[in-house]
Protein backbone atom coordinates (compact mmCIF):
# COMPACT_ATOMS: atom_id res chain seq x y z
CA UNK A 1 39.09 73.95 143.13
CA UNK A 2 41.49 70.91 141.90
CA UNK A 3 39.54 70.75 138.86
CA UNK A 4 40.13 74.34 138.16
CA UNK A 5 43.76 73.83 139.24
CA UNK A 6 44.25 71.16 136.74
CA UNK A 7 43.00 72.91 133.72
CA UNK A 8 45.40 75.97 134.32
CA UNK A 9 48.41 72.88 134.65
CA UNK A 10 47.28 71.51 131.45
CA UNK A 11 47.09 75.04 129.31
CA UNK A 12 50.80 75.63 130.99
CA UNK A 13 51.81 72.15 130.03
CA UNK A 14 50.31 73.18 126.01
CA UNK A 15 51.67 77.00 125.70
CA UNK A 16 55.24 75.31 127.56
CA UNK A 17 54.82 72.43 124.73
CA UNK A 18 53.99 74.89 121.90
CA UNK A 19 56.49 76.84 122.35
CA UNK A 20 59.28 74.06 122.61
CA UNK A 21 58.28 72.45 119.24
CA UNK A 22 58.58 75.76 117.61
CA UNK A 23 61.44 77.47 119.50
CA UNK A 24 64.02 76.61 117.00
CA UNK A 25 61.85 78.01 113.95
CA UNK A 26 61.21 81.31 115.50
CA UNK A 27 63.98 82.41 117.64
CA UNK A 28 66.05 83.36 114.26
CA UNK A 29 63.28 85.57 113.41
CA UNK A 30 62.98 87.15 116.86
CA UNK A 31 66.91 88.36 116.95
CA UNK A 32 66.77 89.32 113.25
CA UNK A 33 63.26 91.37 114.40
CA UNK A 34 64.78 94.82 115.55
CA UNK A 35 66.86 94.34 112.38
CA UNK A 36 64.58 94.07 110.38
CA UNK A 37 61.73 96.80 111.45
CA UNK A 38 64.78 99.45 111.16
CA UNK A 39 65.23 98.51 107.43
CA UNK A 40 62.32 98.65 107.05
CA UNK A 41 62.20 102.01 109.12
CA UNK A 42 65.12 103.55 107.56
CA UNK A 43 65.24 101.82 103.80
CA UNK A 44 62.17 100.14 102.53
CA UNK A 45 60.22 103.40 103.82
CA UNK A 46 61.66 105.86 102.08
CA UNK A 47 62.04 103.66 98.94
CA UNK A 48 58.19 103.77 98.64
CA UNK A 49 57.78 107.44 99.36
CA UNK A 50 60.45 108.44 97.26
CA UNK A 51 58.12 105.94 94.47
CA UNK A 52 54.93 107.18 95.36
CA UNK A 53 55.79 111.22 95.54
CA UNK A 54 57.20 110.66 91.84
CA UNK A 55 53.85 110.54 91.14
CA UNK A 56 52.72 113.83 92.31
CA UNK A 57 53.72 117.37 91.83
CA UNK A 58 54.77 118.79 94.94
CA UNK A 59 56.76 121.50 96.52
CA UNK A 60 57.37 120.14 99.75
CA UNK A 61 54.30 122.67 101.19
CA UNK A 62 51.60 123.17 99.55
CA UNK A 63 49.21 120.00 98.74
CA UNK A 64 50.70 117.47 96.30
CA UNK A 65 48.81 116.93 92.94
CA UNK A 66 48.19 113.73 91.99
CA UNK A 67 50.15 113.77 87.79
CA UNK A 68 50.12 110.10 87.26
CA UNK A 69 53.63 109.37 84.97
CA UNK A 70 53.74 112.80 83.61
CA UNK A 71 56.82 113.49 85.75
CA UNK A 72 58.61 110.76 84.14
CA UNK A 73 57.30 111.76 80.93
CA UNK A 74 58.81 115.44 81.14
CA UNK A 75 61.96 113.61 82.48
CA UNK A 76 62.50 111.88 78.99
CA UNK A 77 62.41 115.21 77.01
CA UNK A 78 65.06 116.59 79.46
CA UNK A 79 68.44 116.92 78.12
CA UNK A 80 69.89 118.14 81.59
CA UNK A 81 68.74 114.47 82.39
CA UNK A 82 70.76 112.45 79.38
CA UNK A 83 73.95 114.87 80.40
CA UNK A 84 73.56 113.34 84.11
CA UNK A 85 72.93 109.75 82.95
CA UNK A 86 75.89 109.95 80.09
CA UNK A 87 78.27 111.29 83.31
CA UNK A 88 77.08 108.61 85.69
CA UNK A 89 77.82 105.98 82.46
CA UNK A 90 81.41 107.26 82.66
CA UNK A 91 81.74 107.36 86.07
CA UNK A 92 80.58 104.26 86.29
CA UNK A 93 83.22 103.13 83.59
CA UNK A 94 86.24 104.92 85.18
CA UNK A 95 85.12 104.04 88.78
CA UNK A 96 86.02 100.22 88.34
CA UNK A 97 89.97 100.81 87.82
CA UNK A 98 89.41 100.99 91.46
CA UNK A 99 89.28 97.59 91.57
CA UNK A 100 92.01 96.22 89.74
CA UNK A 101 94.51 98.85 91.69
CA UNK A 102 93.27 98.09 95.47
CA UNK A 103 93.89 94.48 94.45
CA UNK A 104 97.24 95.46 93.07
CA UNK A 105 98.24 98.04 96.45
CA UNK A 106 97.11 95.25 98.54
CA UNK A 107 98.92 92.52 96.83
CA UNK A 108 102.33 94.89 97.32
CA UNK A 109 101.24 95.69 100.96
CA UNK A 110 100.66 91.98 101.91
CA UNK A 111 104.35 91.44 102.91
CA UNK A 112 105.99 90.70 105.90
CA UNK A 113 109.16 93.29 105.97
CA UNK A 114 110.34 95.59 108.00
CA UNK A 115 108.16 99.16 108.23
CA UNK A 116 105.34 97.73 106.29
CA UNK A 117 102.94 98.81 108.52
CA UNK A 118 103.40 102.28 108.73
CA UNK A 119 103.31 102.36 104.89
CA UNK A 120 99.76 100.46 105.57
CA UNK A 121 98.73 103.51 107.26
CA UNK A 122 99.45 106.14 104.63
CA UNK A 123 97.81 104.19 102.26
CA UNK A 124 94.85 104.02 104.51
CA UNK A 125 94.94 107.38 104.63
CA UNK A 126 92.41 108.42 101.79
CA UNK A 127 89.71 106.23 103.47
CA UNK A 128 89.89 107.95 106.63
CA UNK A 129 89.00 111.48 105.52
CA UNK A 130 86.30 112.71 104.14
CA UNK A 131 85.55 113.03 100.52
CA UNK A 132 84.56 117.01 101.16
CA UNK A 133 88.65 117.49 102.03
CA UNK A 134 89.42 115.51 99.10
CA UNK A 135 87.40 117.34 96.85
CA UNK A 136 88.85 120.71 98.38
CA UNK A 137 92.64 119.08 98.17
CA UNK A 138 91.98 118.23 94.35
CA UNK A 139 90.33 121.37 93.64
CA UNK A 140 93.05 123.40 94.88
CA UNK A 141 95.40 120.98 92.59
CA UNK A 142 93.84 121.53 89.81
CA UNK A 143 94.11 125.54 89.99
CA UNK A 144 95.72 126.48 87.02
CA UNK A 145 98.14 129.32 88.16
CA UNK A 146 98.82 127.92 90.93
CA UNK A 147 98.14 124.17 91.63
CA UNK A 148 100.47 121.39 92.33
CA UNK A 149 99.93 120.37 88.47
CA UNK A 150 100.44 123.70 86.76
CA UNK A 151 104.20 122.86 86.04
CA UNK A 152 103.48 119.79 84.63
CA UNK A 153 100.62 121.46 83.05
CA UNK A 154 102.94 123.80 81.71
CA UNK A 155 106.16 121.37 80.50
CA UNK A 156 103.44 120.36 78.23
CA UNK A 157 102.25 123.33 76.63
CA UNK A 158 99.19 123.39 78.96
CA UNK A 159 99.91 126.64 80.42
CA UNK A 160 96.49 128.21 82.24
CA UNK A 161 94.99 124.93 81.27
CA UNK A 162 91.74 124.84 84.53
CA UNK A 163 90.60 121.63 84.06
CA UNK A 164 87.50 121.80 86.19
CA UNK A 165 86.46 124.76 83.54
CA UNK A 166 86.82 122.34 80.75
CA UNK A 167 83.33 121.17 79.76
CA UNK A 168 85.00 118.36 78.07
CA UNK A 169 87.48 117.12 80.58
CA UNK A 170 86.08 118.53 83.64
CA UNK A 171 84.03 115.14 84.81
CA UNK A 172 87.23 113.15 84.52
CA UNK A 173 89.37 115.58 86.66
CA UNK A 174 86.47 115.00 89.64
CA UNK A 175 86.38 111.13 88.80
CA UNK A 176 90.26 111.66 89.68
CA UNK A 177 89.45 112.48 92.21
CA UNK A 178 86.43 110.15 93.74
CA UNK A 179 88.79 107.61 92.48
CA UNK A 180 91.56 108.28 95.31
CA UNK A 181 89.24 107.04 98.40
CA UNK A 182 87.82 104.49 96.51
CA UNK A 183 91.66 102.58 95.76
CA UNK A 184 92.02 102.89 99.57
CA UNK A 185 88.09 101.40 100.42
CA UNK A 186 88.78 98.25 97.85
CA UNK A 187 92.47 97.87 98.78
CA UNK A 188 91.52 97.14 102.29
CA UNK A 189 88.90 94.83 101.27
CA UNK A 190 91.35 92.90 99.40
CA UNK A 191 94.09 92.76 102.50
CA UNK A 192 91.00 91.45 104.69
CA UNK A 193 90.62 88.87 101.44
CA UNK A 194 94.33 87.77 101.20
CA UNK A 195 94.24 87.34 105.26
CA UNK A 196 92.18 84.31 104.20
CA UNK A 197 93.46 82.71 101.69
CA UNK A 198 94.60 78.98 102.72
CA UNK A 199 98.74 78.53 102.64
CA UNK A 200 98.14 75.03 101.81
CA UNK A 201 96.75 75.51 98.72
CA UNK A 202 99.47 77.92 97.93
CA UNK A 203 101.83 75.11 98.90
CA UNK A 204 99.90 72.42 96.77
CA UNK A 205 100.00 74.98 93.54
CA UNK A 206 103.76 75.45 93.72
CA UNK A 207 104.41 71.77 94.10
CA UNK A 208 102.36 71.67 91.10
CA UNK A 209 104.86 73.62 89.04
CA UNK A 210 102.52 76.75 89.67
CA UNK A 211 104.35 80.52 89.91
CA UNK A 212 104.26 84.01 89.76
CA UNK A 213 101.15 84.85 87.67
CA UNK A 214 100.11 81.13 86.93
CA UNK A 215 100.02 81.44 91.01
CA UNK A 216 97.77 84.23 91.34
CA UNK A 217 95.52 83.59 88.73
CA UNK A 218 94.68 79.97 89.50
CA UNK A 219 95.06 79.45 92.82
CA UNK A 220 94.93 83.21 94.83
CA UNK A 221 92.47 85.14 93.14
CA UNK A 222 89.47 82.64 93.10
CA UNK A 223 90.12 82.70 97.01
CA UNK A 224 89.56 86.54 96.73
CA UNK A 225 85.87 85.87 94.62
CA UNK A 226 84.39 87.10 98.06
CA UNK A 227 86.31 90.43 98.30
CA UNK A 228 86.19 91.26 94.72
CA UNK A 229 82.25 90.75 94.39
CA UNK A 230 81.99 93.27 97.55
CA UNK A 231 84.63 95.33 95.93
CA UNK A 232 82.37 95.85 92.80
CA UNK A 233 79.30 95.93 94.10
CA UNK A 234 80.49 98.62 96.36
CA UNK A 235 82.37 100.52 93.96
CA UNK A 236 79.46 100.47 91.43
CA UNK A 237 76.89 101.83 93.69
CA UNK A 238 79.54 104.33 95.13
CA UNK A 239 79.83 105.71 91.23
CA UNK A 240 76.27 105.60 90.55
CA UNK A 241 75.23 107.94 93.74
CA UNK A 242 78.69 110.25 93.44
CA UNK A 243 77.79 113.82 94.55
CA UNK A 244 79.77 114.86 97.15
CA UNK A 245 82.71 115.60 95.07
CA UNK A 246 80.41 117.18 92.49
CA UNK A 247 78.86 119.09 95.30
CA UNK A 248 82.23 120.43 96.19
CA UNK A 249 84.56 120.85 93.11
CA UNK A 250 82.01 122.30 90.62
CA UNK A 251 78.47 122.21 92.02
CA UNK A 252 77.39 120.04 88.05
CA UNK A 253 79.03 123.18 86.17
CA UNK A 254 80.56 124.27 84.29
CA UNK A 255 77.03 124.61 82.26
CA UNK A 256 75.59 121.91 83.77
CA UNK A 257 78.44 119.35 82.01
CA UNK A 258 79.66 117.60 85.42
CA UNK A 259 76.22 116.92 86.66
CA UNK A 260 75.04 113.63 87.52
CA UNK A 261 71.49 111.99 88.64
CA UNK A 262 72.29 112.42 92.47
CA UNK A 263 73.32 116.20 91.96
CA UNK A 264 70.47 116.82 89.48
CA UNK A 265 68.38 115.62 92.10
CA UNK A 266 69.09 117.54 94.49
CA UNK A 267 69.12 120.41 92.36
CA UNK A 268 65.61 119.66 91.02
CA UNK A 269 63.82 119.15 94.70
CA UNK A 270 65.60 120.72 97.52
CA UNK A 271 67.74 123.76 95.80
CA UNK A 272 66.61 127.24 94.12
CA UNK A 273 65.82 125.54 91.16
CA UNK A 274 62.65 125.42 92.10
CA UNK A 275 61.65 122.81 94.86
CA UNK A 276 60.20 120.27 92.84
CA UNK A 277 59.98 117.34 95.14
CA UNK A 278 57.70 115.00 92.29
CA UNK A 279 60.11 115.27 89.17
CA UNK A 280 62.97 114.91 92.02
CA UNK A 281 62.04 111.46 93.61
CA UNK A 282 61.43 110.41 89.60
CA UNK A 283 65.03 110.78 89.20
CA UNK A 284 65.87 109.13 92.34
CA UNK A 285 63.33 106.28 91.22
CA UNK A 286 65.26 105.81 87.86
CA UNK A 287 68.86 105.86 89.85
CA UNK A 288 67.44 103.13 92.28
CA UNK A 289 66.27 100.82 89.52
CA UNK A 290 69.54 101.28 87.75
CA UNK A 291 71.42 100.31 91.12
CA UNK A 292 69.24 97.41 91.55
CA UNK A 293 70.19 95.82 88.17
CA UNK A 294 73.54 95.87 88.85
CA UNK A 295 72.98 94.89 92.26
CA UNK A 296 70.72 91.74 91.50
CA UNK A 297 72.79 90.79 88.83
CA UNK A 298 75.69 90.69 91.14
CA UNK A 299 73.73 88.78 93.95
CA UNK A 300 72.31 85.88 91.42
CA UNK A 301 76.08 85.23 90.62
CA UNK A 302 77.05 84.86 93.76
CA UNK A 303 73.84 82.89 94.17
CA UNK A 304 74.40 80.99 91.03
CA UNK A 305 78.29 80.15 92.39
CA UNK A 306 77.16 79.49 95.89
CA UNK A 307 75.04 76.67 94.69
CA UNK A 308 78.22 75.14 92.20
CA UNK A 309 80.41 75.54 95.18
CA UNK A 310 82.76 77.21 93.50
């Protein structure tokens, strides 16, 4: 009986021991566990579906046939395709004034004067409603008889002018558009910035002769390298996966000239187009590995600048 009794002690004593020496090294991983197995669950999952079903023609009901690349293959010869990439190009292009104006509105916001706030709040305003609204607010702008614009439209010479029925103009009237939550979404990413940048260096620059834009360029902005890299990053993937607005304002028309890859993907595998969830997930492979340049780009120069200390 002791001997027995000592044996158990000494396997307690080696599990307790174990488990001390490697505590540190894998409670990290046991708190980051449930956060991990849901992005897994909810990101990496569907990544590799969406991947794998590219490779079959499908409708979503009947068994999926195995077509190898074909449906990326078909996908080159598809001019609907170039249209959407050429639109998500100039979204993409337009999209990053976004930037440079949030940092601007916050940069005028970041004062300490008398009814600031509530002038906070209106400009917070775009970010708190939804983008359907907007794209209902802006369509109704643009209506040509009777739209907030049509006197302007018509001081011009523009008189009946619809822009959304402009094949030519019609993708920069919705960009307008997208463009008026996305000020909002980087200008309060810039006020969170400038809440951190250090008053003593401030102080140091002016005693160094430093002012106005000399001020801002050397010695504020670098402090915002944190807010601006989120700031693009975010606005380039909110560009690149834009439908909503498209959804709403002109549904890729007129002709098929506003579409982009998210709407043509949609329209491709779950609308009356014909179901066709195989060449749909192929264009929602290409749009992922065009997000993930820009993405991995982005994160090896923060890497890159992390390791400088800059």
């Amino acid at each position: 009986m002791t001997i027995a009794q000592d044996a158990q002690t000494n396997v307690t004593l080696r599990q307790s021991g174990w488990w001390k020496r490697n505590q540190q090294t894998f409670m990290p991983w046991l708190f980051l566990m449930p956060g991990i197995l849901l992005f897994a669950v909810y990101v990496l999952w569907p990544i590799m579906s969406s991947i794998s079903i590219s490779l079959y023609q499908w409708d979503g009901l009947s068994p999926a046939t195995y077509v190898g690349l074909e449906n990326y293959i078909e996908l080159m010869d598809d001019e609907e395709f170039y249209t959407a990439l050429w639109n998500n190009v100039r979204w993409l292009v337009c999209f990053m004034a976004a930037v440079p104006i949030g940092l601007a509105l916050a940069l005028f916001l970041n004062q300490v004067v008398f009814g600031i706030r509530v002038i906070k709040s209106l400009f917070f305003f775009p970010f708190v409603i939804s983008q359907v609204v907007i794209g209902l607010v802006f369509t109704w702008f643009y209506e040509p008889n009777y739209g907030i614009i049509a006197p302007l439209l018509n001081l011009v010479g523009l008189e009946g002018w619809a822009i959304l029925a402009d094949e030519d103009y019609a993708t920069y009237g919705i960009i307008f558009a997208g463009l008026y939550p996305q000020i909002a979404y980087c200008m309060i990413l810039y006020l969170t910035g400038l809440n951190n940048v250090s008053a003593d260096q401030i102080e140091a620059g002016r005693m160094d002769g430093a002012t106005g834009f000399s001020l801002f360029w050397n010695i504020i902005l670098p402090q915002l390298r944190p807010a601006t890299f989120i700031a693009v990053v975010v606005t380039i993937i909110g560009s690149l996966r834009s439908f909503d607005m498209i959804a709403i304002m002109t549904q890729g028309g007129p002709w098929g000239s506003t579409n982009v890859l998210a709407y043509f993907m949609f329209e491709q595998a779950l609308s009356e187009y014909g179901y066709r969830m195989g060449y749909g997930s192929a264009i929602a492979t290409i749009l992922f590995s065009i997000m993930m340049i820009y993405i991995l780009f982005f994160i090896y120069r923060m890497y890159r600048d992390e390791k400088r200390g800059l």
